[in-house]
C-alpha atoms as a PDB file:
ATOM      1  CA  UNK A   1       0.000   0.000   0.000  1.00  0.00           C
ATOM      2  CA  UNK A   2       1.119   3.070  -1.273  1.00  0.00           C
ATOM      3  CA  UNK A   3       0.973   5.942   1.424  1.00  0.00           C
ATOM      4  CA  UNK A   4       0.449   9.672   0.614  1.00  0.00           C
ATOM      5  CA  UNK A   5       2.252  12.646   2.051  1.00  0.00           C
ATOM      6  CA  UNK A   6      -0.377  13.405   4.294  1.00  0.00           C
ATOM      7  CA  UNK A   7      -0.768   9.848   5.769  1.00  0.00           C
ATOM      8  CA  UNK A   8       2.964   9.949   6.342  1.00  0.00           C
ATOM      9  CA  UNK A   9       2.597  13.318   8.062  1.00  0.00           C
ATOM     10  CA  UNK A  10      -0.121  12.415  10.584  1.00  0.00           C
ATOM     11  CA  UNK A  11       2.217   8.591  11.266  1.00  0.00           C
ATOM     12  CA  UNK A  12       4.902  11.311  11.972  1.00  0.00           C
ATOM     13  CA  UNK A  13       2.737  13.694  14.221  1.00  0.00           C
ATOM     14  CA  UNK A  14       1.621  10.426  16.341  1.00  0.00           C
ATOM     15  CA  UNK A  15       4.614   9.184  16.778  1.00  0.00           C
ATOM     16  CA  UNK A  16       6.037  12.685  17.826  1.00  0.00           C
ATOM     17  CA  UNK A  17       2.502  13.158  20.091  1.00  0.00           C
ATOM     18  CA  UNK A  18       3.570   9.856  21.786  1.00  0.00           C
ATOM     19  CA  UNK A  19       7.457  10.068  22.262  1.00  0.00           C
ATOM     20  CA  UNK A  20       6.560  13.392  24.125  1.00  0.00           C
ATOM     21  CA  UNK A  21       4.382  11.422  26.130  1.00  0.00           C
ATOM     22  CA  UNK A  22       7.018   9.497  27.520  1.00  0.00           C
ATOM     23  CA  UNK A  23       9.519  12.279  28.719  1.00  0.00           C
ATOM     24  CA  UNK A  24       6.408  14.608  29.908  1.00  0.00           C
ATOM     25  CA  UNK A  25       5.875  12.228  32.029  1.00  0.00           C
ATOM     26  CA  UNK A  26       9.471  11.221  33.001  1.00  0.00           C
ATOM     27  CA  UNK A  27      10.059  14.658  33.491  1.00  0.00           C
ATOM     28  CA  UNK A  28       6.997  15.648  35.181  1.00  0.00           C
ATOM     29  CA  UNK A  29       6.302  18.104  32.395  1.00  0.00           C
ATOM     30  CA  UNK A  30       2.642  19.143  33.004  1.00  0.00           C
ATOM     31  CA  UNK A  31       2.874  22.042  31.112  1.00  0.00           C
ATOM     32  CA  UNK A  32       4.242  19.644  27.661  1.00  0.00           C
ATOM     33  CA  UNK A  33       1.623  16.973  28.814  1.00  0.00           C
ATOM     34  CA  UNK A  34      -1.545  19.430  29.729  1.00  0.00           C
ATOM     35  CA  UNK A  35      -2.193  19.692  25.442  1.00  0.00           C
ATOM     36  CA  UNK A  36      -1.531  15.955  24.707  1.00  0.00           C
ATOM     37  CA  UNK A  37      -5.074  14.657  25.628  1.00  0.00           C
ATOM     38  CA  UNK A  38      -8.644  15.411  24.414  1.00  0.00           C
ATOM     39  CA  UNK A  39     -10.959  16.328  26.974  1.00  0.00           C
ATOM     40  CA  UNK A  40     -12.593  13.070  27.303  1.00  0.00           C
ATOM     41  CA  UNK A  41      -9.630  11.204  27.245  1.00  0.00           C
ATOM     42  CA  UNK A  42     -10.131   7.128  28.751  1.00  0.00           C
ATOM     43  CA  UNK A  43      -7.264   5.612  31.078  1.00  0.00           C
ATOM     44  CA  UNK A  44      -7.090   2.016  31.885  1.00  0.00           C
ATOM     45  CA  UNK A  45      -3.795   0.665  32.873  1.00  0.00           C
ATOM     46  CA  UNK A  46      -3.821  -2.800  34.023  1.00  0.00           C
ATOM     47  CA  UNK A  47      -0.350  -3.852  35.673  1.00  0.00           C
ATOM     48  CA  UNK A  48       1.014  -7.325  38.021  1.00  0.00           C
ATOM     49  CA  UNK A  49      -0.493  -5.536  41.293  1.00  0.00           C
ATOM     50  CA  UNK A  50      -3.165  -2.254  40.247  1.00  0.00           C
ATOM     51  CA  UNK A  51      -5.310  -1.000  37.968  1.00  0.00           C
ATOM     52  CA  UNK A  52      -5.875   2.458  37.167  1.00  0.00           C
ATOM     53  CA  UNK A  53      -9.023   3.481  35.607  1.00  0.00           C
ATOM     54  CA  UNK A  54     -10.148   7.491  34.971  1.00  0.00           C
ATOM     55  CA  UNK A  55     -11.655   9.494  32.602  1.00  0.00           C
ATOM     56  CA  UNK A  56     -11.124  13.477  32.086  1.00  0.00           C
ATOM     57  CA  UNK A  57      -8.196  15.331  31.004  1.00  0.00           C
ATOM     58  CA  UNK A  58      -7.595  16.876  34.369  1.00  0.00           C
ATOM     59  CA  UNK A  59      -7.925  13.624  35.900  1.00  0.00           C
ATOM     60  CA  UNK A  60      -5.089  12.179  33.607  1.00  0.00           C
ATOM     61  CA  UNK A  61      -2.970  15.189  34.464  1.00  0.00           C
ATOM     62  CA  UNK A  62      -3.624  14.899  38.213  1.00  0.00           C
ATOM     63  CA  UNK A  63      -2.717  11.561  38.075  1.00  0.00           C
ATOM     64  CA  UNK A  64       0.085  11.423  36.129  1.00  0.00           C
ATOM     65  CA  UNK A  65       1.398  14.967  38.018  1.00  0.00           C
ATOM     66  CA  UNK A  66       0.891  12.853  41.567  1.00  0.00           C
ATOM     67  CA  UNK A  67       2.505   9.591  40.169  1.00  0.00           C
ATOM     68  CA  UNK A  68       5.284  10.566  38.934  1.00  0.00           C
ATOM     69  CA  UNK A  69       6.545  13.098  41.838  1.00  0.00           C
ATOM     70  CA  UNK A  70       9.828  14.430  43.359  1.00  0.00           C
ATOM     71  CA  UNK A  71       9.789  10.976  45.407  1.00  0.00           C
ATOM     72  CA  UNK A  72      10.314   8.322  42.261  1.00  0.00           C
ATOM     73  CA  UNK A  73      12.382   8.557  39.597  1.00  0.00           C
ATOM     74  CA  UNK A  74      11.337   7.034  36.520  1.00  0.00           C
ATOM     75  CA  UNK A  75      12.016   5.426  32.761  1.00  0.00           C
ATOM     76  CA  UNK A  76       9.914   5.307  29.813  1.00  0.00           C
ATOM     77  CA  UNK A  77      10.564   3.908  26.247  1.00  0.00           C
ATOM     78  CA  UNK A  78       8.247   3.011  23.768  1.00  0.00           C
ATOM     79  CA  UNK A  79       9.146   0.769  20.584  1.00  0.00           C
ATOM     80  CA  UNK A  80       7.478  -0.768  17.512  1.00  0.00           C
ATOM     81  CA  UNK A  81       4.456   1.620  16.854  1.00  0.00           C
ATOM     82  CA  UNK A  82       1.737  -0.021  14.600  1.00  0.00           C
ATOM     83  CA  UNK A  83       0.152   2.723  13.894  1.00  0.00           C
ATOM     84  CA  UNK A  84      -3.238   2.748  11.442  1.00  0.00           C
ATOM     85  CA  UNK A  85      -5.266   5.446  10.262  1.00  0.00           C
ATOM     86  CA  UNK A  86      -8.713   4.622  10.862  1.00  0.00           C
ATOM     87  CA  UNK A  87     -10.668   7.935   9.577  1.00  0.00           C
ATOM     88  CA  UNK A  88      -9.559  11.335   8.459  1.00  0.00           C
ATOM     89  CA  UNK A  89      -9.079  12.636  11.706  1.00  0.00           C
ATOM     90  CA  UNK A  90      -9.060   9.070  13.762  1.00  0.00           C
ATOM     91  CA  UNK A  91      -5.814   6.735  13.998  1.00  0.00           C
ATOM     92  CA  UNK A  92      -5.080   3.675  16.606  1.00  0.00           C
ATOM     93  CA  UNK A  93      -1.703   2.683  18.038  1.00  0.00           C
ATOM     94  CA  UNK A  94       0.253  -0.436  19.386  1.00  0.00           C
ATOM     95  CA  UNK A  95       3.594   0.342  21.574  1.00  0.00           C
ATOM     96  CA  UNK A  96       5.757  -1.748  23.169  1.00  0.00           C
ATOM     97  CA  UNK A  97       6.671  -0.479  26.554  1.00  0.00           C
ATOM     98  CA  UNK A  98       9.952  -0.605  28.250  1.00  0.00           C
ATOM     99  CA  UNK A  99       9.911   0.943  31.445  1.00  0.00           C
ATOM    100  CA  UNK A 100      11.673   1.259  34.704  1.00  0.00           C
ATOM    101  CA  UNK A 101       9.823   2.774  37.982  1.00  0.00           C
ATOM    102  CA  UNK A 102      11.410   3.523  41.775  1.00  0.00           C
ATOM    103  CA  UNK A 103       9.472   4.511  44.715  1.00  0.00           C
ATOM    104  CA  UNK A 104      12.171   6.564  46.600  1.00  0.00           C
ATOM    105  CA  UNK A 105       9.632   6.392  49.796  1.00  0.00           C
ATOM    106  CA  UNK A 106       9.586   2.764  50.276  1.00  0.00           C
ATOM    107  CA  UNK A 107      12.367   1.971  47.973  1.00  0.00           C
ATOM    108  CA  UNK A 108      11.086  -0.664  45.237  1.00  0.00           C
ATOM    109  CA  UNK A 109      11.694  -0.746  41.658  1.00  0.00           C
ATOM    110  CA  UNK A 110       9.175  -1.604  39.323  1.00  0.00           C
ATOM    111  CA  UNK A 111      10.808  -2.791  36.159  1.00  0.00           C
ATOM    112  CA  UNK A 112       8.478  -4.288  32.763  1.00  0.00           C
ATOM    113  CA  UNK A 113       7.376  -4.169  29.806  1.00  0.00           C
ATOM    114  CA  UNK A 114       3.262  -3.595  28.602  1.00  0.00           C
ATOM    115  CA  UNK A 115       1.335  -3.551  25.229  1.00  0.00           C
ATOM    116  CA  UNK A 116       0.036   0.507  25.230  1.00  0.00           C
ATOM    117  CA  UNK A 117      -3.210   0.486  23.118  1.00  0.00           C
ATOM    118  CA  UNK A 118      -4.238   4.042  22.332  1.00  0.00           C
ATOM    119  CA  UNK A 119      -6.723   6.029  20.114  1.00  0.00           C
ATOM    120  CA  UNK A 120      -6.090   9.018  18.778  1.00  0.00           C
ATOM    121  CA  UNK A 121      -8.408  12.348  17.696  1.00  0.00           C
ATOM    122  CA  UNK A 122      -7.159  15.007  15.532  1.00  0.00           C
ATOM    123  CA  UNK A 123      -8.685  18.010  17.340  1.00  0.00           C
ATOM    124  CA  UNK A 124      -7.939  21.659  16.071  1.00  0.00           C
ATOM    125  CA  UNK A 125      -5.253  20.282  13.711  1.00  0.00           C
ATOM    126  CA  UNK A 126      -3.096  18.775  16.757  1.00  0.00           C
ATOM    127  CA  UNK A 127      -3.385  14.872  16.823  1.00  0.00           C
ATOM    128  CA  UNK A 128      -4.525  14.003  20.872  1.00  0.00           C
ATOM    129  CA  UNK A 129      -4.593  11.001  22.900  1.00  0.00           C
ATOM    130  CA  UNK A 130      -8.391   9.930  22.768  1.00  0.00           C
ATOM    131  CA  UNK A 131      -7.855   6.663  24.733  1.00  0.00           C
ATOM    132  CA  UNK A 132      -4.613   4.983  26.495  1.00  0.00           C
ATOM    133  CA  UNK A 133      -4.318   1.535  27.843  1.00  0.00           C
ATOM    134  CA  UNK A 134      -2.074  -1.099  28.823  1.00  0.00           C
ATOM    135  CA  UNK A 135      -1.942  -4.813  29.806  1.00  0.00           C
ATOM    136  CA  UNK A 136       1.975  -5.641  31.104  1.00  0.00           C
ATOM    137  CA  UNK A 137       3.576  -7.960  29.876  1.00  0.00           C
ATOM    138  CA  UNK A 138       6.260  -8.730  32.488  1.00  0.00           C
ATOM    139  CA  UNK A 139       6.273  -7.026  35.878  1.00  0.00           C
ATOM    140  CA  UNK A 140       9.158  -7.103  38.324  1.00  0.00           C
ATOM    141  CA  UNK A 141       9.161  -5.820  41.560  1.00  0.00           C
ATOM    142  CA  UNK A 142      11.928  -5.787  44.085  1.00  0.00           C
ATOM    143  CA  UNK A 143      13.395  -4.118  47.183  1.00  0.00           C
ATOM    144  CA  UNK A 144      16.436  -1.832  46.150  1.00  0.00           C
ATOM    145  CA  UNK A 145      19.988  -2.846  48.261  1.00  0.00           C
ATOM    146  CA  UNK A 146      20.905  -0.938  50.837  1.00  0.00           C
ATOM    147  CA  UNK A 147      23.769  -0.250  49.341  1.00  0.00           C
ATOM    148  CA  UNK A 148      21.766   1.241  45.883  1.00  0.00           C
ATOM    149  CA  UNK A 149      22.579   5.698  45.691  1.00  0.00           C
ATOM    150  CA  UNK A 150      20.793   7.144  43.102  1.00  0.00           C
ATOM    151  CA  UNK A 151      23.395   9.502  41.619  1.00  0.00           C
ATOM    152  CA  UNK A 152      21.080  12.124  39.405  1.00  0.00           C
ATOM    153  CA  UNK A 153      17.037  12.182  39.596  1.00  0.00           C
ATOM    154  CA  UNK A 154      15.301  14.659  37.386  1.00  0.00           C
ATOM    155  CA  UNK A 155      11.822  14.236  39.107  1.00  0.00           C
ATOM    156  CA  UNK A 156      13.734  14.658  42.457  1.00  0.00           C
ATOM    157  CA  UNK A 157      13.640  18.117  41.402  1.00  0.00           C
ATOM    158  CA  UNK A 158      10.811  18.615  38.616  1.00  0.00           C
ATOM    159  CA  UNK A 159       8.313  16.272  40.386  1.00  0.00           C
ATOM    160  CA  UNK A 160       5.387  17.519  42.611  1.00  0.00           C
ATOM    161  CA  UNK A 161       6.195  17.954  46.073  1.00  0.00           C
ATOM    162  CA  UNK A 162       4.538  16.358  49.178  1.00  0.00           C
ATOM    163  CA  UNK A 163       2.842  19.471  50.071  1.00  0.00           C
ATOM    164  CA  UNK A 164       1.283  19.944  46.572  1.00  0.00           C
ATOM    165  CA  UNK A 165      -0.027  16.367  46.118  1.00  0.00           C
ATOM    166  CA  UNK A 166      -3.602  15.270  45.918  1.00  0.00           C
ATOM    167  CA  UNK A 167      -4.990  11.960  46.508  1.00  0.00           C
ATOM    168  CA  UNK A 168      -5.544   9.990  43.358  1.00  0.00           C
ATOM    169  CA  UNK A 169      -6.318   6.615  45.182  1.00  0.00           C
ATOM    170  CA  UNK A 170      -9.901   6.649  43.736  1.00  0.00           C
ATOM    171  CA  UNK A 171      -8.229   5.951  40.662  1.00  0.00           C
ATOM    172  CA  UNK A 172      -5.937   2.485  41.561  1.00  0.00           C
ATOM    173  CA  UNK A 173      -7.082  -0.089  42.826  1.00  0.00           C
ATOM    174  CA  UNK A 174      -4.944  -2.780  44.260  1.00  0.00           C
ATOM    175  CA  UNK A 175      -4.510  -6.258  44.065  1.00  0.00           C
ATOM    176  CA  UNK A 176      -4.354  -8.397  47.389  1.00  0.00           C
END
């Protein structure tokens, strides 16, 4: 199938949209992350141990702003998008997720990999997250050594703060 300039353009844009994604959030960049979603955006993410389920651009940005705070530090990397175009202004994604998470607080690292399913909406002329999900793949989760000194953490310093966190817990649920 022979794509045009246009179709290669919007592959381009989503790819772009989604790589941004990914250091927003490893960089707890609410400003870069606040235009990424449509209003209605949907958020399931189903992991070893939680699922988190919301609905609402603010809620994504709440979350993700509380998640991903001065007390974790964090890796994301997506590979292999399968990206199709399913209208004029409607495409669908597959990404393979690589990522690495640490809890500072209680020190545990949360190493994986998921399948990221995601719809997106051309709104404006900007391509938008419509839907994200993900079902991991593999999940590890371990206690860090003792003897483990993070040398450099970004979020340390760009994450939210204690003091400015809200609760998100309506929005995980655990698993015993």
């Amino acid at each position: 199938m022979a794509y045009t300039l246009q179709q290669l353009s919007d592959f381009e844009d989503i790819r772009t949209l989604k790589y941004r994604y990914f250091r927003g959030i490893d960089t707890a960049d609410i400003g870069l992350l606040s235009d990424m979603f449509t209003d209605d955006i949907s958020v399931e993410y189903r992991g070893g141990g939680y699922k988190v389920k919301l609905q609402g651009r603010e809620n994504m940005l709440e979350f993700l702003a509380n998640s991903f705070n001065s007390d974790c530090a964090a890796m994301h990397q997506g590979h292999q998008p399968e990206i199709t175009l399913t209208g004029e202004d409607t495409a669908e994604g597959i990404w393979y997720l690589e990522d690495i998470f640490v809890n500072l607080t209680d020190r545990t690292r949360t190493e994986g990999t998921a399948i990221y399913r995601d719809q997106y909406r051309r709104v404006d002329g900007t391509w938008k997250l419509a839907r994200t999900e993900y079902d991991r793949v593999i999940e590890f989760v371990d206690k860090l050594p003792a003897d483990v000194e993070i040398k450099s953490n970004l979020l340390a310093r760009t994450g939210r703060k204690p003091a400015d966190r809200t609760d998100i817990s309506h929005m995980i649920s655990w698993a015993a």
